[in-house]
Structure formats: C-alpha cells, structure tokens
Protein backbone atom coordinates (compact mmCIF):
# COMPACT_ATOMS: atom_id res chain seq x y z
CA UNK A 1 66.95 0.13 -13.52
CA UNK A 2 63.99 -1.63 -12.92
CA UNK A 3 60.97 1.17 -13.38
CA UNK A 4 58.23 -0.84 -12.24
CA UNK A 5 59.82 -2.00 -8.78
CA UNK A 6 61.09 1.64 -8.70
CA UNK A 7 57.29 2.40 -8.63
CA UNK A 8 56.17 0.31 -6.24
CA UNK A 9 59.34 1.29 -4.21
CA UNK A 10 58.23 5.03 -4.32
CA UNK A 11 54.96 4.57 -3.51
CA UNK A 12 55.84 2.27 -0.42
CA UNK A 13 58.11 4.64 0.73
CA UNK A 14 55.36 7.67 0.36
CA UNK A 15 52.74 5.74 2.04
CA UNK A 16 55.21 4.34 5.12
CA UNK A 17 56.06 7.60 5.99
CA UNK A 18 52.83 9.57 5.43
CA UNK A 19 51.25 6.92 7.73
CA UNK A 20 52.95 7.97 10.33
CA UNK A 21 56.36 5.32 10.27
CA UNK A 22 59.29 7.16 8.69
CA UNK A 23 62.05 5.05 10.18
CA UNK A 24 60.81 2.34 8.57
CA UNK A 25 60.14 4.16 5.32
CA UNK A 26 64.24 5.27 5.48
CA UNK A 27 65.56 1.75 6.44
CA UNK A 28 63.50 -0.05 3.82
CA UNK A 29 63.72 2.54 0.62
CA UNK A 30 66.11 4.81 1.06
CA UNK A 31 70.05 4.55 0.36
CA UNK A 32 73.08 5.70 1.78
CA UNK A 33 72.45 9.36 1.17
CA UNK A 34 69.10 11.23 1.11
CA UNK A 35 69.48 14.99 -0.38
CA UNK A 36 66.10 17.10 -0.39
CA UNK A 37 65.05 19.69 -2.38
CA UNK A 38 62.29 20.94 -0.14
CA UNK A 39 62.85 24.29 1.46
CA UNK A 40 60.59 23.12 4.79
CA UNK A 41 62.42 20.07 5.20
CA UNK A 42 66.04 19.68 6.48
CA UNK A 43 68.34 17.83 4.34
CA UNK A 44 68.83 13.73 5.01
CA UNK A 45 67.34 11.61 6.49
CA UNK A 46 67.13 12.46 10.07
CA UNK A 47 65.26 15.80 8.61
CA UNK A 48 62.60 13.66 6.77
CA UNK A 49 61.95 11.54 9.49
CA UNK A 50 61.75 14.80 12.46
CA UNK A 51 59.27 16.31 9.40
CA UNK A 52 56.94 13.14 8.70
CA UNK A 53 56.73 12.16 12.73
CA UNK A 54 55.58 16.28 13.21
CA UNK A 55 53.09 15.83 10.28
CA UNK A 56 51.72 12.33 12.14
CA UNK A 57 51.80 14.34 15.74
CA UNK A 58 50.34 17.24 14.55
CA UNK A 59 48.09 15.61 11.77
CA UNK A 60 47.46 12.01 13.13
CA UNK A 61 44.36 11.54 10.09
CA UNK A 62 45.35 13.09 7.58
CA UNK A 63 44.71 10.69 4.13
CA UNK A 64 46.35 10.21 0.89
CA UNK A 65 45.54 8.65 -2.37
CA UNK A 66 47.92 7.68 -5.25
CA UNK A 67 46.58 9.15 -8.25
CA UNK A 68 49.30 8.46 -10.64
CA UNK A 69 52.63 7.10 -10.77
CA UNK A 70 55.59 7.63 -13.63
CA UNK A 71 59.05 6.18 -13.96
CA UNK A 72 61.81 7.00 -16.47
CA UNK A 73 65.48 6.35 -16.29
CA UNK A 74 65.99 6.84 -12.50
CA UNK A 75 63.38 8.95 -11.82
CA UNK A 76 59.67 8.07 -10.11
CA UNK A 77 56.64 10.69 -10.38
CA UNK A 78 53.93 10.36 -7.83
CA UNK A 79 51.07 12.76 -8.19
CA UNK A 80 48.82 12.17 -4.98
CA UNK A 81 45.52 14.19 -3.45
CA UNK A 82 45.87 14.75 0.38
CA UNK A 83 43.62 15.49 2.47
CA UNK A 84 43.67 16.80 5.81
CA UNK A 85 42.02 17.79 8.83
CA UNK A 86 39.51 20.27 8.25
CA UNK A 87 39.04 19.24 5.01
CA UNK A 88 42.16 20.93 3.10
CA UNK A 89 42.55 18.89 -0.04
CA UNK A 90 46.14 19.53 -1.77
CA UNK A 91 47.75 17.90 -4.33
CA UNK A 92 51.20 17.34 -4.35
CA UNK A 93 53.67 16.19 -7.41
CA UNK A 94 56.39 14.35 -5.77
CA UNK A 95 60.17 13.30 -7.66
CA UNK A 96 62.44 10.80 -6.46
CA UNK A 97 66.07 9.80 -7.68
CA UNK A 98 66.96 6.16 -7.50
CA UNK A 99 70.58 4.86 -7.19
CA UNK A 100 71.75 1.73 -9.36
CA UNK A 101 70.64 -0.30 -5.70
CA UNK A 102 67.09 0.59 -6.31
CA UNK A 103 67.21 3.37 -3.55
CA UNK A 104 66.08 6.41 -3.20
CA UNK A 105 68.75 9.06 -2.76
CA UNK A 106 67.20 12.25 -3.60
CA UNK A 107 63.55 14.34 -3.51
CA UNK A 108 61.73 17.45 -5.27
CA UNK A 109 58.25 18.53 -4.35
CA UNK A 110 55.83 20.72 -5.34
CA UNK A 111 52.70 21.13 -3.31
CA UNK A 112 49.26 23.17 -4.30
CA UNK A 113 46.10 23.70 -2.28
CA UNK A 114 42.84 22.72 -4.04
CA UNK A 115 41.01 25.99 -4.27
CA UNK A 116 37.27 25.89 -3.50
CA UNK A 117 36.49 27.45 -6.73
CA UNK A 118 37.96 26.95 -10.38
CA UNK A 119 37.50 29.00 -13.21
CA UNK A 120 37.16 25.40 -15.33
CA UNK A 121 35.17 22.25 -14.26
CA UNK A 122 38.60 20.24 -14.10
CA UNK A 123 39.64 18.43 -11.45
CA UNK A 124 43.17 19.20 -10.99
CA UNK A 125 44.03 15.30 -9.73
C-alpha cells in the first residue's frame, strides 16, 4: 500500500465529486466495487454519483476545505469543514477502504453541524 498516494487519491476523489463531477471521481478512484456505509446514500456507485450530482443541483456553491488527512494500512481519514449556502458550516470525518490496486472500494461517514455556540472556545476543525 502506498499511504501517501492513497492520500492524495482520497482527497482527489472527495474534491472531484464535491465539485460537482462524480463520474469522473468513480472512473478515476474508485474500483470494481463501491460499498457505502451511509444510511442517505444508496449503495455503489451509481448511488454516489445520483447523491453528489443532487448535492451540485441542489447546492451548486457549496465549499470545502481539507483540514486533515490520515492513512494507515488501507485506510484514508479526511476530516474536512463544509460550508454551504446560507452559511451552514459542518464538518464531516470521512473513511475510505483501498484495494491492493490503490482503489477505493468502500466508505463510512460521519457528519456534524457546527453549532453557533460552544460551551469551549475550540474550534471543532
């Protein structure tokens, strides 16, 4: 496994699709199988492509920013801060299996809204 092209792979793949080009995202990154662990999104790939091509309909400037990235074994670990129209910030921990190919084959999310107030002055990205 190579982590840090795994890295770059995940984040590629993230970006091409949140920008509003999931095809691309699926023929370039992803491998023969894609099995998601997201209850809003249908399972393969047709299902993340009909979900990310909503999101760019519905959501055309929406923004994202990488804040961190972590590989290990076949695993990659994005941690990104959305933001979207009318200002909802979220911040969403994202999981991705690779295959020995360097594909991705499997996803796990986990998405929180940034609340307007925090009982702490952290920022939670």
């Amino acid at each position: 496994m190579n982590l840090e092209q795994n890295k770059k792979n995940a984040i590629a793949f993230y970006k091409t699709a949140y920008e509003g080009n999931p095809r691309l995202a699926v023929e370039q990154y992803v491998g023969n199988q894609y099995i998601q662990h997201n209850p809003d999104v249908a399972d393969g790939t047709k299902g993340f492509i009909d979900y990310f091509e909503r999101m760019q309909n519905e959501y055309p400037n929406k923004s994202i920013e990488f804040v961190r990235c972590i590989a290990e074994g076949d695993l990659v670990a994005l941690h990104t801060h959305q933001t979207w129209p009318g200002n909802d910030e979220y911040i969403t921990m994202d999981f991705f299996r690779f295959d020995v190919d360097g594909k991705i084959y499997e996803h796990w999310d986990s998405i929180q809204q940034i609340p307007k107030h925090s009982q702490n002055p952290n920022k939670i990205y």
